[in-house]
PDB file of N, CA and C in Angstrom:
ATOM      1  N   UNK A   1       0.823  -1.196   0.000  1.00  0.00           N
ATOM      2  CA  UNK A   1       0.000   0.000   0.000  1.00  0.00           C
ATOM      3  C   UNK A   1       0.867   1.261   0.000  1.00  0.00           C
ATOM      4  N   UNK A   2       1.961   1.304   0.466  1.00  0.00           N
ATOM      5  CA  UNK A   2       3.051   2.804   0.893  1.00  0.00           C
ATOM      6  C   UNK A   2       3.688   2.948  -0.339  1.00  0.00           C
ATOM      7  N   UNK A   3       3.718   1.628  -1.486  1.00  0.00           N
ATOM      8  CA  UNK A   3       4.469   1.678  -2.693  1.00  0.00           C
ATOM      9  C   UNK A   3       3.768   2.338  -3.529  1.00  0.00           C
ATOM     10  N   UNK A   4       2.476   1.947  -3.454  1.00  0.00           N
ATOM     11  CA  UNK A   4       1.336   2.607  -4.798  1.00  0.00           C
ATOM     12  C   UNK A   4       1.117   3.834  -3.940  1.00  0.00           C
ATOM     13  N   UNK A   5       1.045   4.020  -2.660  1.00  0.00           N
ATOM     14  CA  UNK A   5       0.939   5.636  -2.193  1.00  0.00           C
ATOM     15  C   UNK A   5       1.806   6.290  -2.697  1.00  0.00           C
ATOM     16  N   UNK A   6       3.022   6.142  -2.857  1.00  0.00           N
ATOM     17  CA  UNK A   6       4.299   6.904  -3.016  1.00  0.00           C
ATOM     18  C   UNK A   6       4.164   6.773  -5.034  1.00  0.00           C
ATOM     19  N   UNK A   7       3.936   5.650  -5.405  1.00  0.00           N
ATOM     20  CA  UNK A   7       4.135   6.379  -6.998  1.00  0.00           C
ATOM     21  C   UNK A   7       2.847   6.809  -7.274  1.00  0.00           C
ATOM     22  N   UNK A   8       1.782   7.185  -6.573  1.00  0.00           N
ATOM     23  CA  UNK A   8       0.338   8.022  -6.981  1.00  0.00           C
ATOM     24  C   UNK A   8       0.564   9.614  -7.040  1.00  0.00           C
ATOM     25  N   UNK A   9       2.226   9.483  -5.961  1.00  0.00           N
ATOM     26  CA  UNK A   9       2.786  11.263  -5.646  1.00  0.00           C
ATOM     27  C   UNK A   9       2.788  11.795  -7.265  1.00  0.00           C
ATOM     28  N   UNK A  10       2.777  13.084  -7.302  1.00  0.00           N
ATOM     29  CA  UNK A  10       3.146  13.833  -8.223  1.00  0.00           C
ATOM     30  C   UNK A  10       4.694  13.831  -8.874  1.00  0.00           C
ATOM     31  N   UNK A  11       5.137  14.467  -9.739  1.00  0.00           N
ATOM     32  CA  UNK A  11       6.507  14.027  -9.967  1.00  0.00           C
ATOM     33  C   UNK A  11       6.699  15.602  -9.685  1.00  0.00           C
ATOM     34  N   UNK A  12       6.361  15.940  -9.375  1.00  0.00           N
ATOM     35  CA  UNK A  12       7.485  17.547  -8.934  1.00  0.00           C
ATOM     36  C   UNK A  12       7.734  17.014  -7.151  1.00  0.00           C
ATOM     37  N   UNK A  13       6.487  16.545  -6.236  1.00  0.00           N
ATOM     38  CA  UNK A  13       7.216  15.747  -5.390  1.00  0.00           C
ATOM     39  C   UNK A  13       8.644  14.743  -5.175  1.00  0.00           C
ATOM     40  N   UNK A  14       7.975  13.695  -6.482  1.00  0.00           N
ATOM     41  CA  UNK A  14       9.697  12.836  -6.592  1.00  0.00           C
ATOM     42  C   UNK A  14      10.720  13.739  -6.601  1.00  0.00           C
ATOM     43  N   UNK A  15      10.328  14.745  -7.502  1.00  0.00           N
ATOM     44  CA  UNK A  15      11.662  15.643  -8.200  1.00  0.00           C
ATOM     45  C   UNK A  15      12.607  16.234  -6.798  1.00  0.00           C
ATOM     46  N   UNK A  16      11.851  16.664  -5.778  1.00  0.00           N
ATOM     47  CA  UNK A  16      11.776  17.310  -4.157  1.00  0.00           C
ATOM     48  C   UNK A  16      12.240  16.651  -3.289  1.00  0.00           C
ATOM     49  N   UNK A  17      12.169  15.166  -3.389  1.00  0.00           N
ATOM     50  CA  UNK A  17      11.959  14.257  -2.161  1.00  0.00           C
ATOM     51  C   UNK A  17      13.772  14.013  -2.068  1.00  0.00           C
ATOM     52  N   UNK A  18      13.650  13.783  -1.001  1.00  0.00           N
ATOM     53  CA  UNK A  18      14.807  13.411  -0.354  1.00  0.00           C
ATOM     54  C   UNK A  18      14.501  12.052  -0.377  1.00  0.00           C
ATOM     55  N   UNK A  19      15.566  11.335  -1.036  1.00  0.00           N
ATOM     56  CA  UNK A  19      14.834   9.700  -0.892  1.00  0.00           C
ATOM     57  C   UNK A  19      15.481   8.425   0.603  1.00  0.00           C
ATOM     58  N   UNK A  20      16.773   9.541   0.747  1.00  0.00           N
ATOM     59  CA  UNK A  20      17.056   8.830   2.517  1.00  0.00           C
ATOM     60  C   UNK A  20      15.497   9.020   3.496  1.00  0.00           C
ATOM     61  N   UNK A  21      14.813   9.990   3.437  1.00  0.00           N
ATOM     62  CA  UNK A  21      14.033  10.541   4.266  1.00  0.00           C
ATOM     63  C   UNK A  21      13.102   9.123   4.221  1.00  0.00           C
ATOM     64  N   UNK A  22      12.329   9.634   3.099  1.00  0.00           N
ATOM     65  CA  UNK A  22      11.581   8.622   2.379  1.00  0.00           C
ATOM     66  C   UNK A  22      11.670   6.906   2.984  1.00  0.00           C
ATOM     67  N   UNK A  23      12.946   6.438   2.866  1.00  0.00           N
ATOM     68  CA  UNK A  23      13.203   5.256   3.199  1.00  0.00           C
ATOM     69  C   UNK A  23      13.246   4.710   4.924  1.00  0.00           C
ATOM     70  N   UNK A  24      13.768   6.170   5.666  1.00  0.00           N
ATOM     71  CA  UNK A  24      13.694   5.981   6.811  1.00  0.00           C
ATOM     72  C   UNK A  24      12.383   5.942   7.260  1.00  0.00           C
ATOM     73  N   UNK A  25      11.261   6.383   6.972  1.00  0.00           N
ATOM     74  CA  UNK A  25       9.726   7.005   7.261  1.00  0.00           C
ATOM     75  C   UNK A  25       9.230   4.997   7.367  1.00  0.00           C
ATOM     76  N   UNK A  26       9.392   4.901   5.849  1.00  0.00           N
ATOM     77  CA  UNK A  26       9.095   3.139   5.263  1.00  0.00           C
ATOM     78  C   UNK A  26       9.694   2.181   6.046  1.00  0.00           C
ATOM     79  N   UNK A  27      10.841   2.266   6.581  1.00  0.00           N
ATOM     80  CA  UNK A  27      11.651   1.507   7.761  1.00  0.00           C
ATOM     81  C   UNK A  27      10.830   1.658   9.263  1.00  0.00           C
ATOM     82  N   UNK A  28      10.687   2.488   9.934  1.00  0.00           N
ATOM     83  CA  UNK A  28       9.928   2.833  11.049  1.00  0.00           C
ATOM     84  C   UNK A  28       8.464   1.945  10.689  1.00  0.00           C
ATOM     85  N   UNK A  29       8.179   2.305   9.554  1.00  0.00           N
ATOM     86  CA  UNK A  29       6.719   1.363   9.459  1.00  0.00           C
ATOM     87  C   UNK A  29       6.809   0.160   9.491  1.00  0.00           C
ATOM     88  N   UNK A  30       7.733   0.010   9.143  1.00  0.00           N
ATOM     89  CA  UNK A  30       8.195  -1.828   8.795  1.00  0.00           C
ATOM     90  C   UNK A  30       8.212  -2.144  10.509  1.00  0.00           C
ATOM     91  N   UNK A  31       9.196  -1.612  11.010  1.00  0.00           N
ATOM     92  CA  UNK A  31       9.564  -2.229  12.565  1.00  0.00           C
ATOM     93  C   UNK A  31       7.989  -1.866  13.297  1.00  0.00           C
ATOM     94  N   UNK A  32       7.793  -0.771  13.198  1.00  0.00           N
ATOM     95  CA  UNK A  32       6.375  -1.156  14.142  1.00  0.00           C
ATOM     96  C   UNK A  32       5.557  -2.210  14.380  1.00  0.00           C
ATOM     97  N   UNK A  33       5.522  -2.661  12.460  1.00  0.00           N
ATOM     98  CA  UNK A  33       4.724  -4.164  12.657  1.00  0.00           C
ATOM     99  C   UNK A  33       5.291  -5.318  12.747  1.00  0.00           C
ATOM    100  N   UNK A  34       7.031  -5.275  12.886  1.00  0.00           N
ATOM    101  CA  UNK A  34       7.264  -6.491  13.076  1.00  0.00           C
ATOM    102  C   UNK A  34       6.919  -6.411  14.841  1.00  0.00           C
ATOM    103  N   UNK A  35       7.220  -5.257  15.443  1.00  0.00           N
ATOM    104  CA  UNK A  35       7.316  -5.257  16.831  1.00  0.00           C
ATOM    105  C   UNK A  35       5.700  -5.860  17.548  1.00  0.00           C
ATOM    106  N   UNK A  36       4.958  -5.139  16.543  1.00  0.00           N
ATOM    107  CA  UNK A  36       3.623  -5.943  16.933  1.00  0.00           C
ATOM    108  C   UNK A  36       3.124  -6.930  16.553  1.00  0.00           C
ATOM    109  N   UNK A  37       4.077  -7.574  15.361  1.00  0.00           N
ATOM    110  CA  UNK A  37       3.463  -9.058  15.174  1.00  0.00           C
ATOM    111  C   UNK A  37       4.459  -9.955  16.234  1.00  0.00           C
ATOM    112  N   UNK A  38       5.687  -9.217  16.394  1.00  0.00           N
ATOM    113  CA  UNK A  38       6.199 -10.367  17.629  1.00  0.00           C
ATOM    114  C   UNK A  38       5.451 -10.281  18.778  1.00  0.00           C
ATOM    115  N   UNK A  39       4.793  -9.061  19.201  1.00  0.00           N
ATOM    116  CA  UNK A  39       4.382  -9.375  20.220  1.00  0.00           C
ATOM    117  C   UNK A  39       2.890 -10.320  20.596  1.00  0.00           C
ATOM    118  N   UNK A  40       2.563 -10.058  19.609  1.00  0.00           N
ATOM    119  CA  UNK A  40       0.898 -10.467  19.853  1.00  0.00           C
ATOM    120  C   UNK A  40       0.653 -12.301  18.873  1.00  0.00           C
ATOM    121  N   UNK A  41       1.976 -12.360  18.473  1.00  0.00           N
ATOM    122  CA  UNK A  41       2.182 -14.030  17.644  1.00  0.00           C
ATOM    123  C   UNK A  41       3.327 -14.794  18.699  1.00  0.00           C
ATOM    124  N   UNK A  42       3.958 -14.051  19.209  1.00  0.00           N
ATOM    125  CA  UNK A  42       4.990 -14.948  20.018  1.00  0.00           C
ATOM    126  C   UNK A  42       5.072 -14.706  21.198  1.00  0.00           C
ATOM    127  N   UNK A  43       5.013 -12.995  21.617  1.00  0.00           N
ATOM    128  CA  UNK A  43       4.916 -13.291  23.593  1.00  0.00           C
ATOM    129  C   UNK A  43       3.869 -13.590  24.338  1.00  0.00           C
ATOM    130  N   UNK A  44       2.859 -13.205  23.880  1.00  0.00           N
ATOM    131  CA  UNK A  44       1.109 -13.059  24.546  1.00  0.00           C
ATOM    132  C   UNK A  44       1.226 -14.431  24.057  1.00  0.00           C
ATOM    133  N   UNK A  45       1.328 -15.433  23.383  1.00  0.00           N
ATOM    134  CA  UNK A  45       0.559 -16.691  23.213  1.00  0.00           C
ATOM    135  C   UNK A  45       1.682 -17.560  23.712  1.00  0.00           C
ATOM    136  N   UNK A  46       3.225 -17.407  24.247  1.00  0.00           N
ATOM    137  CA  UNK A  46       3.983 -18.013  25.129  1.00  0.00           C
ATOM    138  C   UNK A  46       3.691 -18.113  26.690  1.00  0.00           C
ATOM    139  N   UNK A  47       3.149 -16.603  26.986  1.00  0.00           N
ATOM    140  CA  UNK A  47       2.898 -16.100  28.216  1.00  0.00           C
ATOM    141  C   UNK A  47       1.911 -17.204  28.828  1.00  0.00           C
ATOM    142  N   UNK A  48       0.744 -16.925  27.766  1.00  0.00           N
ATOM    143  CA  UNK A  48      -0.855 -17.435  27.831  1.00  0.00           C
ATOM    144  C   UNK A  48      -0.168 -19.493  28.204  1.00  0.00           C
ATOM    145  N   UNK A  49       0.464 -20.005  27.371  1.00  0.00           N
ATOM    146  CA  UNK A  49       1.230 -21.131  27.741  1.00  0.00           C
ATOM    147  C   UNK A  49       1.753 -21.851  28.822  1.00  0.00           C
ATOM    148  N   UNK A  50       2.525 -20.757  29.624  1.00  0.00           N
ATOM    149  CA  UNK A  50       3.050 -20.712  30.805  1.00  0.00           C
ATOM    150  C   UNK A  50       2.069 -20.869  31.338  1.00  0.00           C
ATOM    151  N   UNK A  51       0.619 -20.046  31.762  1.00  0.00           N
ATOM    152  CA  UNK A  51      -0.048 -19.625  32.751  1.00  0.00           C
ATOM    153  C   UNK A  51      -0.945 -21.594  32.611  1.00  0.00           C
ATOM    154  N   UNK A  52      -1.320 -21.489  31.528  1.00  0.00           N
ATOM    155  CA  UNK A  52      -2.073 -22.651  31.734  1.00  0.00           C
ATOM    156  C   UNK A  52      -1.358 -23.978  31.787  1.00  0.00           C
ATOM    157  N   UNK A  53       0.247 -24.067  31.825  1.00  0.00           N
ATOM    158  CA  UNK A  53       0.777 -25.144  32.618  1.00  0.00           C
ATOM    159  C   UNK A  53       0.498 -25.037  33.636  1.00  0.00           C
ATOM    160  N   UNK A  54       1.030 -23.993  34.631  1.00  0.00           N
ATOM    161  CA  UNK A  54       0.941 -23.804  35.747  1.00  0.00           C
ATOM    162  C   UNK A  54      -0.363 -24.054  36.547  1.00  0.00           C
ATOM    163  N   UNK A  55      -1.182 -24.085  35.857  1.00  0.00           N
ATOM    164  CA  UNK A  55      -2.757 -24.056  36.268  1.00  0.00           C
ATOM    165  C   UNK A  55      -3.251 -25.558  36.274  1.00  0.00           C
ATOM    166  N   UNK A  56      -2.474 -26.163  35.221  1.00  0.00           N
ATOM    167  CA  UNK A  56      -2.725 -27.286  34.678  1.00  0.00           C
ATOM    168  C   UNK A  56      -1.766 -28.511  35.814  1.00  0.00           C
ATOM    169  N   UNK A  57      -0.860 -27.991  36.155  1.00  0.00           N
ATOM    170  CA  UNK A  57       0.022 -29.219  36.905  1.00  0.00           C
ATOM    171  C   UNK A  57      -0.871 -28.463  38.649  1.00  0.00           C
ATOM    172  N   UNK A  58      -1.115 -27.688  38.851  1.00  0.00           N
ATOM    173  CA  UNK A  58      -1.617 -27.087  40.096  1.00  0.00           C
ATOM    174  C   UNK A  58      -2.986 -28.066  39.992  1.00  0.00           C
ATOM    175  N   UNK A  59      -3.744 -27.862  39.176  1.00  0.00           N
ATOM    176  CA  UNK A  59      -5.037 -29.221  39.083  1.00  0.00           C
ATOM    177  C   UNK A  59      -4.647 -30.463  39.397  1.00  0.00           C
ATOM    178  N   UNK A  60      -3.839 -30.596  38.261  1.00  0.00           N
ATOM    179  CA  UNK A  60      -3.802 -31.839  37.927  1.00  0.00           C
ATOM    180  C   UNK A  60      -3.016 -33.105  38.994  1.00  0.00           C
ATOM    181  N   UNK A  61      -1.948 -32.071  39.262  1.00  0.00           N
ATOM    182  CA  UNK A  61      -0.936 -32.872  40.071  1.00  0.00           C
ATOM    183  C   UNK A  61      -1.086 -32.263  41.235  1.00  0.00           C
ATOM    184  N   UNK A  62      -0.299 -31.702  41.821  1.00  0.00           N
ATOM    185  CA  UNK A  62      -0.017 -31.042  43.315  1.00  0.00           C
ATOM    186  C   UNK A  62       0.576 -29.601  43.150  1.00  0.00           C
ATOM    187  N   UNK A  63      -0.317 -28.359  44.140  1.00  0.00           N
ATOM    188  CA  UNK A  63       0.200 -27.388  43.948  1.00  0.00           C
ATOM    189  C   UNK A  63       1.883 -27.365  43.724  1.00  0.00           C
ATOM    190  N   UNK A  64       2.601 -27.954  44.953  1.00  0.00           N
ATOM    191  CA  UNK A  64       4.316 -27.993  44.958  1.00  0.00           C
ATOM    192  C   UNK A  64       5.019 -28.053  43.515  1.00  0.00           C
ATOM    193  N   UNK A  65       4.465 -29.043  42.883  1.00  0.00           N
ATOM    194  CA  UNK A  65       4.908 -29.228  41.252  1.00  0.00           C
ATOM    195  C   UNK A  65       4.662 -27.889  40.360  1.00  0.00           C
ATOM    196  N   UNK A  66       3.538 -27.095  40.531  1.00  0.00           N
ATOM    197  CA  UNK A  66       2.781 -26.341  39.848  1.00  0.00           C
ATOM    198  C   UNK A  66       3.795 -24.984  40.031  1.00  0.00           C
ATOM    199  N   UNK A  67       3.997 -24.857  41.114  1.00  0.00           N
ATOM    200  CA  UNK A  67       5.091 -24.011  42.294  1.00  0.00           C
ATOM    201  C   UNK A  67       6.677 -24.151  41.064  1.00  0.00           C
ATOM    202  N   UNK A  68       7.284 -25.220  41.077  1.00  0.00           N
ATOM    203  CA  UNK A  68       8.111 -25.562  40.466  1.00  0.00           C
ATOM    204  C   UNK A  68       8.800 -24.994  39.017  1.00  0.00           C
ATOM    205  N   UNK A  69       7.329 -25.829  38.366  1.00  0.00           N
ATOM    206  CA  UNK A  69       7.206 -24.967  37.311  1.00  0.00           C
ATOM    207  C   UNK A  69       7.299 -23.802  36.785  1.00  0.00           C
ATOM    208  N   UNK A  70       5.973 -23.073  37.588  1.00  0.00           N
ATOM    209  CA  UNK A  70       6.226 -21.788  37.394  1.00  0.00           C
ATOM    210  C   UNK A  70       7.878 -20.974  37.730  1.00  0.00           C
ATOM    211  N   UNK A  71       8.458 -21.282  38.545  1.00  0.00           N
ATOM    212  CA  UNK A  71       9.950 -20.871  39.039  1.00  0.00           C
ATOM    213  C   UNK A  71      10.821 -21.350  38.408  1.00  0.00           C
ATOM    214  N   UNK A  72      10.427 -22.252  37.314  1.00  0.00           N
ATOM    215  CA  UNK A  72      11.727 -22.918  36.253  1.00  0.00           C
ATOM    216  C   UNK A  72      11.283 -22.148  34.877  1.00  0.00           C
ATOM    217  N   UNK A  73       9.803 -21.393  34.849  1.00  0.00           N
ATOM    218  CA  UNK A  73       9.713 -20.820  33.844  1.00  0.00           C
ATOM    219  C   UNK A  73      10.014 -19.638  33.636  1.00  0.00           C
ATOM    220  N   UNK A  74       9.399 -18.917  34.951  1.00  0.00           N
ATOM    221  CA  UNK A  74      10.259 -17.715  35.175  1.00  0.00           C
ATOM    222  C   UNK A  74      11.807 -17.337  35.139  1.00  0.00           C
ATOM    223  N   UNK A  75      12.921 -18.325  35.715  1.00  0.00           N
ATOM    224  CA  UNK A  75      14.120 -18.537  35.723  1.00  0.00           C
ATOM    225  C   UNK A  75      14.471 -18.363  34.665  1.00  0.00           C
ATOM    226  N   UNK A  76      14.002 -19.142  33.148  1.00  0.00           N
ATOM    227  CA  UNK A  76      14.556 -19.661  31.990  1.00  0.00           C
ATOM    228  C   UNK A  76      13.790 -17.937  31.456  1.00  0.00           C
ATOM    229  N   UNK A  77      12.627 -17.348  31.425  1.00  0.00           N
ATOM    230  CA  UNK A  77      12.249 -16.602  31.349  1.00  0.00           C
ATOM    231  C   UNK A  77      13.332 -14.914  31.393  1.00  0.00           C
ATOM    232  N   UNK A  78      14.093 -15.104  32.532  1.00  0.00           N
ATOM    233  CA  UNK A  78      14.734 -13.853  33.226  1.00  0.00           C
ATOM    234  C   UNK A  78      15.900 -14.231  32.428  1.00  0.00           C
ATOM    235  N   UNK A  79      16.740 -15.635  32.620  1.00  0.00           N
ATOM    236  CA  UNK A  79      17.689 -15.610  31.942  1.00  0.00           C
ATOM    237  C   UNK A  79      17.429 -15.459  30.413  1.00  0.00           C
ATOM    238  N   UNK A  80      16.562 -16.019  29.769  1.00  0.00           N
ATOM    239  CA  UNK A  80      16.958 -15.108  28.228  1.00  0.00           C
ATOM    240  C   UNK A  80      16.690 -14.126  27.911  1.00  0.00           C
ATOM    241  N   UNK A  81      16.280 -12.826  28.766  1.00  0.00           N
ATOM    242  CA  UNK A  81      16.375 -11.805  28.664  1.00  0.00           C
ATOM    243  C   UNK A  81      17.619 -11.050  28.755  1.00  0.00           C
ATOM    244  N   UNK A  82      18.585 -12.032  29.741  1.00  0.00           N
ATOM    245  CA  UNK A  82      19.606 -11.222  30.430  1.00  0.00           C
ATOM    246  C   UNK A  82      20.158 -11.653  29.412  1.00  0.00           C
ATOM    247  N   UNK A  83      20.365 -12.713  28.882  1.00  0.00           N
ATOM    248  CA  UNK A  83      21.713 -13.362  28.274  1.00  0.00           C
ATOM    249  C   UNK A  83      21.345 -12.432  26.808  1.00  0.00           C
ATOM    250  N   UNK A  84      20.005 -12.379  26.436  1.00  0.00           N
ATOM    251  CA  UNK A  84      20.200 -11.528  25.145  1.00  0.00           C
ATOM    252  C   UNK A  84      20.115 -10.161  24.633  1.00  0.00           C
ATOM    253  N   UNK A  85      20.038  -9.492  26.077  1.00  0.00           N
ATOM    254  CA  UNK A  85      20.677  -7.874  26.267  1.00  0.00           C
ATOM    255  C   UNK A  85      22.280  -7.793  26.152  1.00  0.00           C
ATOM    256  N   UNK A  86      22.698  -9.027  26.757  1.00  0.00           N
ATOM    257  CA  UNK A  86      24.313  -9.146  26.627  1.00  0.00           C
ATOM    258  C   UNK A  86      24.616  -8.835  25.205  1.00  0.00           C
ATOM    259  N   UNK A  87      23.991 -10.188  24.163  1.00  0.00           N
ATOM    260  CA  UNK A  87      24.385 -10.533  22.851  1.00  0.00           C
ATOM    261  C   UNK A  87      24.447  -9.066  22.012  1.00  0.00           C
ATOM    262  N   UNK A  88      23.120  -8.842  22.114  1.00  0.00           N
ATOM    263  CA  UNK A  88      22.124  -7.429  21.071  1.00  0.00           C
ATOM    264  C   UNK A  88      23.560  -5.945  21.890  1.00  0.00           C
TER     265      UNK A  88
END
């Protein structure tokens, strides 16, 4: 859609445009939606995962296990955050 917006411009625009500008504007759009398709395709439906193990071994088995879990998910949770602030 931003491609056919941009050649619908006029050509005394093209003629005007700064085309670094241009590309940076199209970049920002790009990351917004990757930022919101990671979030709403990979953390919210990991999160949602976690919660209903935890819920699920707390039923199923014995709170203590359920306990466990959750603290081995969180753990693994904290550490790949830390370890990949290091990397980035």
């Amino acid at each position: 859609m931003s491609f056919n917006r941009i050649l619908a411009l006029s050509l005394s625009w093209h003629m005007k445009c700064n085309t670094g500008e241009l590309l940076r504007i199209l970049d920002k759009g790009s990351a917004i939606n990757r930022v919101s398709e990671l979030i709403w395709f990979m953390v919210i439906p990991a999160l949602v995962d976690i919660c209903a193990a935890h819920v699920v071994f707390i039923v199923r088995f014995e709170p203590a296990l359920g306990v466990v879990v959750r603290v081995v998910m969180e753990s693994y949770i904290w550490a790949n955050i830390t370890l990949t602030s290091y990397v980035w």
